[in-house]
C-alpha atoms as a PDB file:
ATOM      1  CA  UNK A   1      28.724  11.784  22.864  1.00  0.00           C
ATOM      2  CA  UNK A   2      28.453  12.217  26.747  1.00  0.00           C
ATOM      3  CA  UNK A   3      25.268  13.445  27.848  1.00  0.00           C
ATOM      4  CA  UNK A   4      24.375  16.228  30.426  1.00  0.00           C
ATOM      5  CA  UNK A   5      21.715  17.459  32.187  1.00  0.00           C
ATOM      6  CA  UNK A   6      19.802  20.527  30.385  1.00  0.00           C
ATOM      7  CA  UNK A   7      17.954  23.114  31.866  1.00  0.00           C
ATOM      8  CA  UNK A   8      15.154  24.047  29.953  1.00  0.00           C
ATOM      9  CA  UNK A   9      11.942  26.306  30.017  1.00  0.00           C
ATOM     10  CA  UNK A  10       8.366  23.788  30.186  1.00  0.00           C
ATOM     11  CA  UNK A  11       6.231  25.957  27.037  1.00  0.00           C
ATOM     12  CA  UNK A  12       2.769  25.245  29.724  1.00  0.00           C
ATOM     13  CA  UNK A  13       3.840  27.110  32.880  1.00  0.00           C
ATOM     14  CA  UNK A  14       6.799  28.863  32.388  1.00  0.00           C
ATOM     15  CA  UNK A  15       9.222  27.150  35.038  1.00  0.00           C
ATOM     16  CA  UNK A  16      12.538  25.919  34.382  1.00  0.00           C
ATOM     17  CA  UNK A  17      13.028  22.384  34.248  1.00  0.00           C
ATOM     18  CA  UNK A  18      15.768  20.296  34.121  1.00  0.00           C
ATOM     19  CA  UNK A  19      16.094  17.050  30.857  1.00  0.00           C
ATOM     20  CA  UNK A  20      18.878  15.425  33.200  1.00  0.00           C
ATOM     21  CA  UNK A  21      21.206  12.818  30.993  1.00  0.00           C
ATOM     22  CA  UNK A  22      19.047   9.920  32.619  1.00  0.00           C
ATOM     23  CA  UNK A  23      15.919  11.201  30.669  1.00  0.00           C
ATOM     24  CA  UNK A  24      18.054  12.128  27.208  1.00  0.00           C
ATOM     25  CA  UNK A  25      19.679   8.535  27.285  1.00  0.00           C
ATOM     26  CA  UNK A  26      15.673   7.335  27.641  1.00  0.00           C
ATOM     27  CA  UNK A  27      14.578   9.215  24.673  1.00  0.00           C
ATOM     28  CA  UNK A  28      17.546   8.119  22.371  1.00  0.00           C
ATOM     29  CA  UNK A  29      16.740   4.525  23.445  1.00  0.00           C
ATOM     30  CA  UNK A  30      12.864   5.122  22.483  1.00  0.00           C
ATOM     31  CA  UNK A  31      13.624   6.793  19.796  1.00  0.00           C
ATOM     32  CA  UNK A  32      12.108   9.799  20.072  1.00  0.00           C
ATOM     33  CA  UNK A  33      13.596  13.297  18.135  1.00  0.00           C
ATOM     34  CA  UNK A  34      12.289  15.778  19.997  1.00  0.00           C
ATOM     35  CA  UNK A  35      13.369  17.410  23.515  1.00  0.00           C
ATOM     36  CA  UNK A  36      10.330  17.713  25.905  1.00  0.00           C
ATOM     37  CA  UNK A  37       8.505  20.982  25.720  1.00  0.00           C
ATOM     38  CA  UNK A  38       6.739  20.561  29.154  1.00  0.00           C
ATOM     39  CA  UNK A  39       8.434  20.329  32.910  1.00  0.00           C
ATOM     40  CA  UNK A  40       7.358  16.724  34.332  1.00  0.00           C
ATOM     41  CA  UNK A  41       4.412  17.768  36.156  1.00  0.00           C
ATOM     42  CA  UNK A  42       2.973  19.751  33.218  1.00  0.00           C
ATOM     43  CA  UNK A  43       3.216  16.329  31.049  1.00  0.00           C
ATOM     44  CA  UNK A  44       1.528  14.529  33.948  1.00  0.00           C
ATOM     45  CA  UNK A  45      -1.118  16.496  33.757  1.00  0.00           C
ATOM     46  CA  UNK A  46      -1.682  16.339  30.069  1.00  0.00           C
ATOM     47  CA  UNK A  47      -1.411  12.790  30.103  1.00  0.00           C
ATOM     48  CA  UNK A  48      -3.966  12.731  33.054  1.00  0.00           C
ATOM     49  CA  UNK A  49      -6.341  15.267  30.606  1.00  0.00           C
ATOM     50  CA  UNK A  50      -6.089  12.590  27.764  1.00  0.00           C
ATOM     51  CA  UNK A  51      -6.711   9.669  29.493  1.00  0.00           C
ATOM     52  CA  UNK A  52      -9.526  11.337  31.213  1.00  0.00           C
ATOM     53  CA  UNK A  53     -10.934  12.284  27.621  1.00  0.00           C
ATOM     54  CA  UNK A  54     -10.610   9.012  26.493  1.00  0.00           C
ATOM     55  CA  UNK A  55     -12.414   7.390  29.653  1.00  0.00           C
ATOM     56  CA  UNK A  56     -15.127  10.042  28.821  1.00  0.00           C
ATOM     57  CA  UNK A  57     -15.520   9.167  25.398  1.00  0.00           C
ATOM     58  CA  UNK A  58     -16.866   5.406  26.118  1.00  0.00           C
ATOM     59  CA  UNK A  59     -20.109   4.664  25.006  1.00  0.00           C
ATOM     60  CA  UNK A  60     -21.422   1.521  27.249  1.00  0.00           C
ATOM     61  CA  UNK A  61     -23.209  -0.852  24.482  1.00  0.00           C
ATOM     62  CA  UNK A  62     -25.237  -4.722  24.485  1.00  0.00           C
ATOM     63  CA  UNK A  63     -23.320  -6.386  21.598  1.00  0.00           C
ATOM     64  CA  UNK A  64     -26.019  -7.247  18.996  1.00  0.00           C
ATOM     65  CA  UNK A  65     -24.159 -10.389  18.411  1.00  0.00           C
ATOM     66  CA  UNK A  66     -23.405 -12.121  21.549  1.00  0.00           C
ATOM     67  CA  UNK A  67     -25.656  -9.851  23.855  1.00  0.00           C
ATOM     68  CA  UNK A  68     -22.578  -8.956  26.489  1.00  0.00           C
ATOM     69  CA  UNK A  69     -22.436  -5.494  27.739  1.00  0.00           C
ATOM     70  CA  UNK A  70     -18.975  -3.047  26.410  1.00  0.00           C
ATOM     71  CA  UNK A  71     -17.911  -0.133  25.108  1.00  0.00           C
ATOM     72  CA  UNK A  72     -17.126   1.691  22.381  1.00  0.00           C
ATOM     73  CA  UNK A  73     -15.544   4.956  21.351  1.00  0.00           C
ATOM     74  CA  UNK A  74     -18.021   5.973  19.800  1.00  0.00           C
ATOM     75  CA  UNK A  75     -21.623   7.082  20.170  1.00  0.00           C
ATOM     76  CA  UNK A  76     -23.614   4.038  18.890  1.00  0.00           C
ATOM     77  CA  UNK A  77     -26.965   4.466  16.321  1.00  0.00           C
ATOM     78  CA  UNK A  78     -29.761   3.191  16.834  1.00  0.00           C
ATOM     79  CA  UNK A  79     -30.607   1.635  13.629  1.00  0.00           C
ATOM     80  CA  UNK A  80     -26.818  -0.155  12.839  1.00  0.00           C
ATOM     81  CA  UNK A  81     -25.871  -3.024  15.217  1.00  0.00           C
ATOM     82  CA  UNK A  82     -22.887  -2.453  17.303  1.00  0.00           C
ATOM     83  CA  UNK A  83     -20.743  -5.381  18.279  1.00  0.00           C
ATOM     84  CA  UNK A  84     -18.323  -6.149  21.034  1.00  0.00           C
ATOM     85  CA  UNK A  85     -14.411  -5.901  20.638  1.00  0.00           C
ATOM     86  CA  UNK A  86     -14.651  -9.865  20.557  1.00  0.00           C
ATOM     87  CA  UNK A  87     -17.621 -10.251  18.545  1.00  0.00           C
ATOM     88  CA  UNK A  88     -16.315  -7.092  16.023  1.00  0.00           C
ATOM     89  CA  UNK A  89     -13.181  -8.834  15.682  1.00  0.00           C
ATOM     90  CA  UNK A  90     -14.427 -12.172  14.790  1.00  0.00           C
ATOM     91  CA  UNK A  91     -16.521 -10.565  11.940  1.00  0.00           C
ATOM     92  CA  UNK A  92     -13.334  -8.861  10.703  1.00  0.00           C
ATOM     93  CA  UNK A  93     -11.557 -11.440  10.136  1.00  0.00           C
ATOM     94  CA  UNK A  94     -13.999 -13.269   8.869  1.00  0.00           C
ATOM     95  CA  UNK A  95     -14.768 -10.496   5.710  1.00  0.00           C
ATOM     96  CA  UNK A  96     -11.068 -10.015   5.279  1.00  0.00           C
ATOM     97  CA  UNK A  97     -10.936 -13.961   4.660  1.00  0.00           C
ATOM     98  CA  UNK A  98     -13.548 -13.811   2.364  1.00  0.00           C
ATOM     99  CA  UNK A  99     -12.441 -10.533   0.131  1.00  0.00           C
ATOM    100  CA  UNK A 100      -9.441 -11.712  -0.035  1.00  0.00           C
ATOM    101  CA  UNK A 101      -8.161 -13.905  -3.337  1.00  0.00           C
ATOM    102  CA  UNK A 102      -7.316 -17.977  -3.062  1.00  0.00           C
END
């Protein structure tokens, strides 16, 4: 199936937009089903919004194991300890290893 360029209407602003055969051939590759529903700059943006929310939605922490500073994505309590990604991990593996049968 040869591809070619599509002209399409972004569902954000209005404009058209065009899905050339470059960006098609990309999606097949990925896998992905679904055309694009935004023009480029309106997926930019969205993608800027989300990281943004993410960055926003760091809590800075002291690990109560290993007393580094880090973050989480959530906001910590005050009477549960909160561990670092290193520190959480470790103790992760380490229940998984002992719930699970020998």
């Amino acid at each position: 199936m040869t591809l070619t360029d599509k002209s399409m209407t972004c569902r954000e602003c209005g404009n058209t937009f065009v899905w050339t055969a470059g960006e098609q051939e990309f999606y097949a590759q990925k896998g992905l089903l679904h055309e694009p529903q935004r023009c480029p700059d309106c997926r930019r943006r969205a993608k800027a919004e989300r990281a943004a929310a993410r960055a926003q939605s760091m809590h800075d922490i002291v690990c109560s194991n290993c007393g580094r500073p880090g973050q989480v994505p959530f906001a910590p309590r005050t009477d549960r300890p909160v561990f670092c990604s290193e520190c959480f991990e470790t103790r992760r593996t380490a229940t998984a290893r002992s719930m699970s049968p020998n």
